[in-house]
N, C-alpha and C. Protein backbone atom coordinates (compact mmCIF):
# COMPACT_ATOMS: atom_id res chain seq x y z
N UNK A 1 7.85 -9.57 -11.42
CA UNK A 1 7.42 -10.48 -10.37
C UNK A 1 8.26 -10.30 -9.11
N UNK A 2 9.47 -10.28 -9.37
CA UNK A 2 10.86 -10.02 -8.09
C UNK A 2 10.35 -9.02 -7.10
N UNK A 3 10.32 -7.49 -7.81
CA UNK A 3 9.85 -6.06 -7.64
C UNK A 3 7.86 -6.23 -7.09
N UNK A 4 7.37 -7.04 -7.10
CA UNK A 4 6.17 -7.09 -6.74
C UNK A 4 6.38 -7.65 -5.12
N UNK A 5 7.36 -9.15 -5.47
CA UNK A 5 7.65 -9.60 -3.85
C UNK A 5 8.53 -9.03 -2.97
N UNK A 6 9.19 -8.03 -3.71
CA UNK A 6 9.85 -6.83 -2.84
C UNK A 6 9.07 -5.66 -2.22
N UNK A 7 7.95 -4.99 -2.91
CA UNK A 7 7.48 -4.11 -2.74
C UNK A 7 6.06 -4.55 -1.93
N UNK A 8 5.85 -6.15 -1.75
CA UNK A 8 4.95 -6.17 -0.59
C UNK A 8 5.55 -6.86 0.40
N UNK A 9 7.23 -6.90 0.39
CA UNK A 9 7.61 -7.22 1.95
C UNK A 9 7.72 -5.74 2.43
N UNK A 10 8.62 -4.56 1.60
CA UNK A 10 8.54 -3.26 2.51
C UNK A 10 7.01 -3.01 2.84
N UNK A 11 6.11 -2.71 2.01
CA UNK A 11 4.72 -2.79 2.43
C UNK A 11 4.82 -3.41 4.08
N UNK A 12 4.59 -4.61 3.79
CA UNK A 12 4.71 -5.14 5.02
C UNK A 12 5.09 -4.71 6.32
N UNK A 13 5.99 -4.28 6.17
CA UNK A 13 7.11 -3.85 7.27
C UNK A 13 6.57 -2.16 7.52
N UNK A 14 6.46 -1.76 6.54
CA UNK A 14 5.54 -0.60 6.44
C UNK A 14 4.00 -0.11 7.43
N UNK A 15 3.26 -1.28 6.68
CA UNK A 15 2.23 -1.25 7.72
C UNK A 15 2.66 -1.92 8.93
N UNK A 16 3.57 -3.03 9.95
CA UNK A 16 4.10 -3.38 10.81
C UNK A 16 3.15 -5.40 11.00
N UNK A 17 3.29 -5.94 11.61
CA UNK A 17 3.04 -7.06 11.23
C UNK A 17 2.79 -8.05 12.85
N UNK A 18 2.41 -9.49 12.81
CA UNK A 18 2.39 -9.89 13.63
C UNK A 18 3.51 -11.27 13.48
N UNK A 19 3.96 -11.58 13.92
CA UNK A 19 4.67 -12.99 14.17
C UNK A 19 4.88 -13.89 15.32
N UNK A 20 4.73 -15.17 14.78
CA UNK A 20 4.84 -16.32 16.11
C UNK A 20 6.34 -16.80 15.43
N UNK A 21 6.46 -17.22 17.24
CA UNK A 21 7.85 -17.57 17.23
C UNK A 21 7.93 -18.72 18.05
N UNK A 22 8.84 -20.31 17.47
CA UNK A 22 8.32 -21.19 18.33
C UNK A 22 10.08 -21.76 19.36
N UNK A 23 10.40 -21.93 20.08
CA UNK A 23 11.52 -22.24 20.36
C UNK A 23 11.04 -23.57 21.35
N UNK A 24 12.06 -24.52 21.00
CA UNK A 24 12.08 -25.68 21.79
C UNK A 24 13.80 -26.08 22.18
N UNK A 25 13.00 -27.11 23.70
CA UNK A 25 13.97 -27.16 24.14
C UNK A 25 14.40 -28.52 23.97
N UNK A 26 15.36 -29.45 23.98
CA UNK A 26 15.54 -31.32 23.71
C UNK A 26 16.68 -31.09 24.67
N UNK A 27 16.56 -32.66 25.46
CA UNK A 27 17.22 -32.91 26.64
C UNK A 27 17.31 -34.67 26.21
N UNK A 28 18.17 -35.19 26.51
CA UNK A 28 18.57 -36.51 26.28
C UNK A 28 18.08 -37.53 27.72
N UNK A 29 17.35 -38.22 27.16
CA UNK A 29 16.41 -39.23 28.29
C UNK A 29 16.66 -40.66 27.78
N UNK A 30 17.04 -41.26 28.56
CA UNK A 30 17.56 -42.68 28.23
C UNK A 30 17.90 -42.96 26.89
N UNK A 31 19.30 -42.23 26.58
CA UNK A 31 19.85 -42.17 25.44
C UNK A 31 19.29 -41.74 24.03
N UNK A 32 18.31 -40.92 24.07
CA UNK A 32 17.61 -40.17 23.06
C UNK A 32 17.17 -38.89 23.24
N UNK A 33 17.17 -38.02 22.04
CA UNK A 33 16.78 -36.74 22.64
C UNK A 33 15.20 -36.40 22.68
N UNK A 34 14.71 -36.11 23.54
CA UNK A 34 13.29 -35.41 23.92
C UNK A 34 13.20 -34.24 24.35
N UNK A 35 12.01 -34.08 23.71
CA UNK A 35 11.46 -32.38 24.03
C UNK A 35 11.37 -32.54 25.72
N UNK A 36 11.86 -31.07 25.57
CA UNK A 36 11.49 -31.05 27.20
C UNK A 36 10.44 -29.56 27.45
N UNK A 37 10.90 -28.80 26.30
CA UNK A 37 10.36 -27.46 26.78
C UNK A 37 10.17 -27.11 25.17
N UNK A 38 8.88 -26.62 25.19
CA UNK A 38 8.28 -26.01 24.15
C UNK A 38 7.85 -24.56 24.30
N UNK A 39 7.87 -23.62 23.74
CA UNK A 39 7.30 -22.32 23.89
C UNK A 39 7.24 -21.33 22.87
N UNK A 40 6.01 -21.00 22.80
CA UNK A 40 5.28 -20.55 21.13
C UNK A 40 5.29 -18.64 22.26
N UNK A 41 5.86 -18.03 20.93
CA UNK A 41 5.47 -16.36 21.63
C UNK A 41 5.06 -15.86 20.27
N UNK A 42 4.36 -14.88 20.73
CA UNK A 42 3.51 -13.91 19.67
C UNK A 42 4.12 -12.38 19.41
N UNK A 43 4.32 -11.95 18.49
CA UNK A 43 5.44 -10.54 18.44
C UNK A 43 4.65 -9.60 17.77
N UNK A 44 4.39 -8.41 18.21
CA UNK A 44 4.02 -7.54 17.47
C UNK A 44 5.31 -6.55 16.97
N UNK A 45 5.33 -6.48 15.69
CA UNK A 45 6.24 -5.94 15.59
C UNK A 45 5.85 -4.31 14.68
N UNK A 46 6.23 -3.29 15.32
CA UNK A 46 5.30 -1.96 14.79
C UNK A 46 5.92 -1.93 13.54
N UNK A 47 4.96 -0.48 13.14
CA UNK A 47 5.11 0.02 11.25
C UNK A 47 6.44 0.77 11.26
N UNK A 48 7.14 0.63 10.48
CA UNK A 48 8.72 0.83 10.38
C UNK A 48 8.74 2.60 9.29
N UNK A 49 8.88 3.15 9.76
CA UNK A 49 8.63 5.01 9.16
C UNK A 49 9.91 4.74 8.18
N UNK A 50 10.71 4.14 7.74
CA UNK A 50 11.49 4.01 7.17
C UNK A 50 10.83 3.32 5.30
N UNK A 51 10.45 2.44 6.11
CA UNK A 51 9.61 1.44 5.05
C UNK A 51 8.45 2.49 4.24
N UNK A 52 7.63 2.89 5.33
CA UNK A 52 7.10 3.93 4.79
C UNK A 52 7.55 5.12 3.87
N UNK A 53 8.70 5.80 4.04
CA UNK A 53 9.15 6.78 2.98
C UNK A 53 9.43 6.12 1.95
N UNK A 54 10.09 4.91 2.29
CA UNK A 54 10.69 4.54 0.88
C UNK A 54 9.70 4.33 -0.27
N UNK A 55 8.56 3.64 0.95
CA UNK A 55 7.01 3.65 -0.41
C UNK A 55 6.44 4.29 -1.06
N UNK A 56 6.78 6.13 -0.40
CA UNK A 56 6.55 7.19 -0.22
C UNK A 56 7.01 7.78 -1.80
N UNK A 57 8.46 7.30 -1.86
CA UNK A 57 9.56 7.80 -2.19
C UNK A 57 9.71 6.92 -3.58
N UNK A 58 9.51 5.43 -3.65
CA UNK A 58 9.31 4.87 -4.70
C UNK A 58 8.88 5.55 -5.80
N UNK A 59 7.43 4.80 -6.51
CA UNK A 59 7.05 5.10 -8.14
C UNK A 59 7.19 6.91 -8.05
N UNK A 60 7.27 7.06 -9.47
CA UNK A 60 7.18 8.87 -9.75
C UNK A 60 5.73 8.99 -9.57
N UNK A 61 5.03 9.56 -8.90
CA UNK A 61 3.44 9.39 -9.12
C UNK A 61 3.16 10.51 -10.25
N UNK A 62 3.77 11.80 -10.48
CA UNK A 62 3.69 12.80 -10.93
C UNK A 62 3.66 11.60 -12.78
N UNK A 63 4.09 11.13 -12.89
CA UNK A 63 4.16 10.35 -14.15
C UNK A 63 3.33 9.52 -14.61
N UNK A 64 2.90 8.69 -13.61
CA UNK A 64 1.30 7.85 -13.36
C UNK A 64 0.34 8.37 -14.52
N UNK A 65 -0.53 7.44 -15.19
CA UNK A 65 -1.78 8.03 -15.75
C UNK A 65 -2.70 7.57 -14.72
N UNK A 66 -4.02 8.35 -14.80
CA UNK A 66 -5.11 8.43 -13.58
C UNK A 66 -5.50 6.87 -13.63
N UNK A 67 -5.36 5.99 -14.65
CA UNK A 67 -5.22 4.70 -14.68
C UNK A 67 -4.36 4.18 -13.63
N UNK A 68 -3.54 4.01 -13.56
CA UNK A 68 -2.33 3.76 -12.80
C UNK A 68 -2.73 4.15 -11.27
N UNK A 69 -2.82 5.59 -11.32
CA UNK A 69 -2.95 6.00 -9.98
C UNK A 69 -4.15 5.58 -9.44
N UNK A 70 -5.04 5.20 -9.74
CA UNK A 70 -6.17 4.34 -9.38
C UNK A 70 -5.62 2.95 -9.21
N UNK A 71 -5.11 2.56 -9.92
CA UNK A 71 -5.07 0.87 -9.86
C UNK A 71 -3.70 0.65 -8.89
N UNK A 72 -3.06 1.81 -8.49
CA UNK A 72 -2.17 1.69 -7.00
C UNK A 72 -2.75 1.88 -6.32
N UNK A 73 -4.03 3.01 -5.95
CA UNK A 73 -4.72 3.17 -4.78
C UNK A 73 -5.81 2.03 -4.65
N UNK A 74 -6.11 1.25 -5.19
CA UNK A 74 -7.28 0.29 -5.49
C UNK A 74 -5.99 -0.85 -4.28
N UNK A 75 -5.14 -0.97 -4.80
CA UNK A 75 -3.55 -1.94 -4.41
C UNK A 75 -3.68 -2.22 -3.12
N UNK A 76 -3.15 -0.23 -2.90
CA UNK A 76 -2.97 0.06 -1.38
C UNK A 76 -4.00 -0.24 -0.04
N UNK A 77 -5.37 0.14 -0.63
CA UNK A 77 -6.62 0.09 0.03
C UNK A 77 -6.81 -1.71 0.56
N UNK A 78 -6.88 -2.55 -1.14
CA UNK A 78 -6.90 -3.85 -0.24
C UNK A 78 -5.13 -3.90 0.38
N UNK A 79 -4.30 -4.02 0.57
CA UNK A 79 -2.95 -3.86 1.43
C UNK A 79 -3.37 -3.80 2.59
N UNK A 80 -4.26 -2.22 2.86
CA UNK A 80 -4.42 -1.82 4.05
C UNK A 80 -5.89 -2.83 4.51
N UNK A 81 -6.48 -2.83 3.97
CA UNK A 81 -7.92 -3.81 4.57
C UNK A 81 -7.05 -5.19 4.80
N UNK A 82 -6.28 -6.15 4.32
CA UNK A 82 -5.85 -7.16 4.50
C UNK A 82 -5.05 -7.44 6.02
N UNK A 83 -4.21 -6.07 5.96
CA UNK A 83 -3.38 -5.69 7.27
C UNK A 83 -4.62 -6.13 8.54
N UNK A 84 -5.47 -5.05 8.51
CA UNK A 84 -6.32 -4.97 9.52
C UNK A 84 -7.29 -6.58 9.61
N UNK A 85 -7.48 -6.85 8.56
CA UNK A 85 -8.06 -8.20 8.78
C UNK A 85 -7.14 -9.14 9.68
N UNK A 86 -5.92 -9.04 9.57
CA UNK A 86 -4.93 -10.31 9.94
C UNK A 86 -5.17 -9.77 11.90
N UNK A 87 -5.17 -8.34 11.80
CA UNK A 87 -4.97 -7.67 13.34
C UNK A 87 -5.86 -8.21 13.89
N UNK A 88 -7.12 -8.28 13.14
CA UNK A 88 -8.29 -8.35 13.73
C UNK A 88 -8.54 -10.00 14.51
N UNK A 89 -7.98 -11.09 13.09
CA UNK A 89 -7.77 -12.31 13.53
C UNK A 89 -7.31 -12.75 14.44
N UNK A 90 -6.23 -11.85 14.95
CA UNK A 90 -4.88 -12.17 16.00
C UNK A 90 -5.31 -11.78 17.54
């Protein structure tokens, strides 16, 4: 389970990702603090070639039965359709 939520954050980072980022500002107004400044940014952050080898570089595939190697490429395919869905949303 650990190795599954590891291997779809490099994924992640792999295919490259989008993130919001929210920062606020509080200023003290008749003895309490209030927002004064709010500001939401959007980050694209690209596919990391690093992340990629290592995914590359991970399982032995040479060891895989055609079982296996199907049911990683079956993996990868939705991975990659999910990626593009989120792009598409954004």
């Amino acid at each position: 389970m650990e190795d599954e939520k590891i291997r779809e954050a490099v994924l992640k980072v792999a295919l490259g990702f989008c993130m919001e980022e929210v920062t606020e500002e509080y200023g003290v107004e008749d003895g309490a603090l209030k927002l004064v400044k709010r500001k939401e940014t959007r980050k694209d952050v690209p596919p990391d070639l690093r992340a990629v080898r290592l995914l590359m570089d991970g399982p032995d595939v040479a060891a895989l039965t055609d079982e296996e190697l199907e049911a990683e490429k079956q993996r990868l395919l939705r991975a990659l359709a999910e990626h593009e869905n989120r792009k598409e949303e954004v």
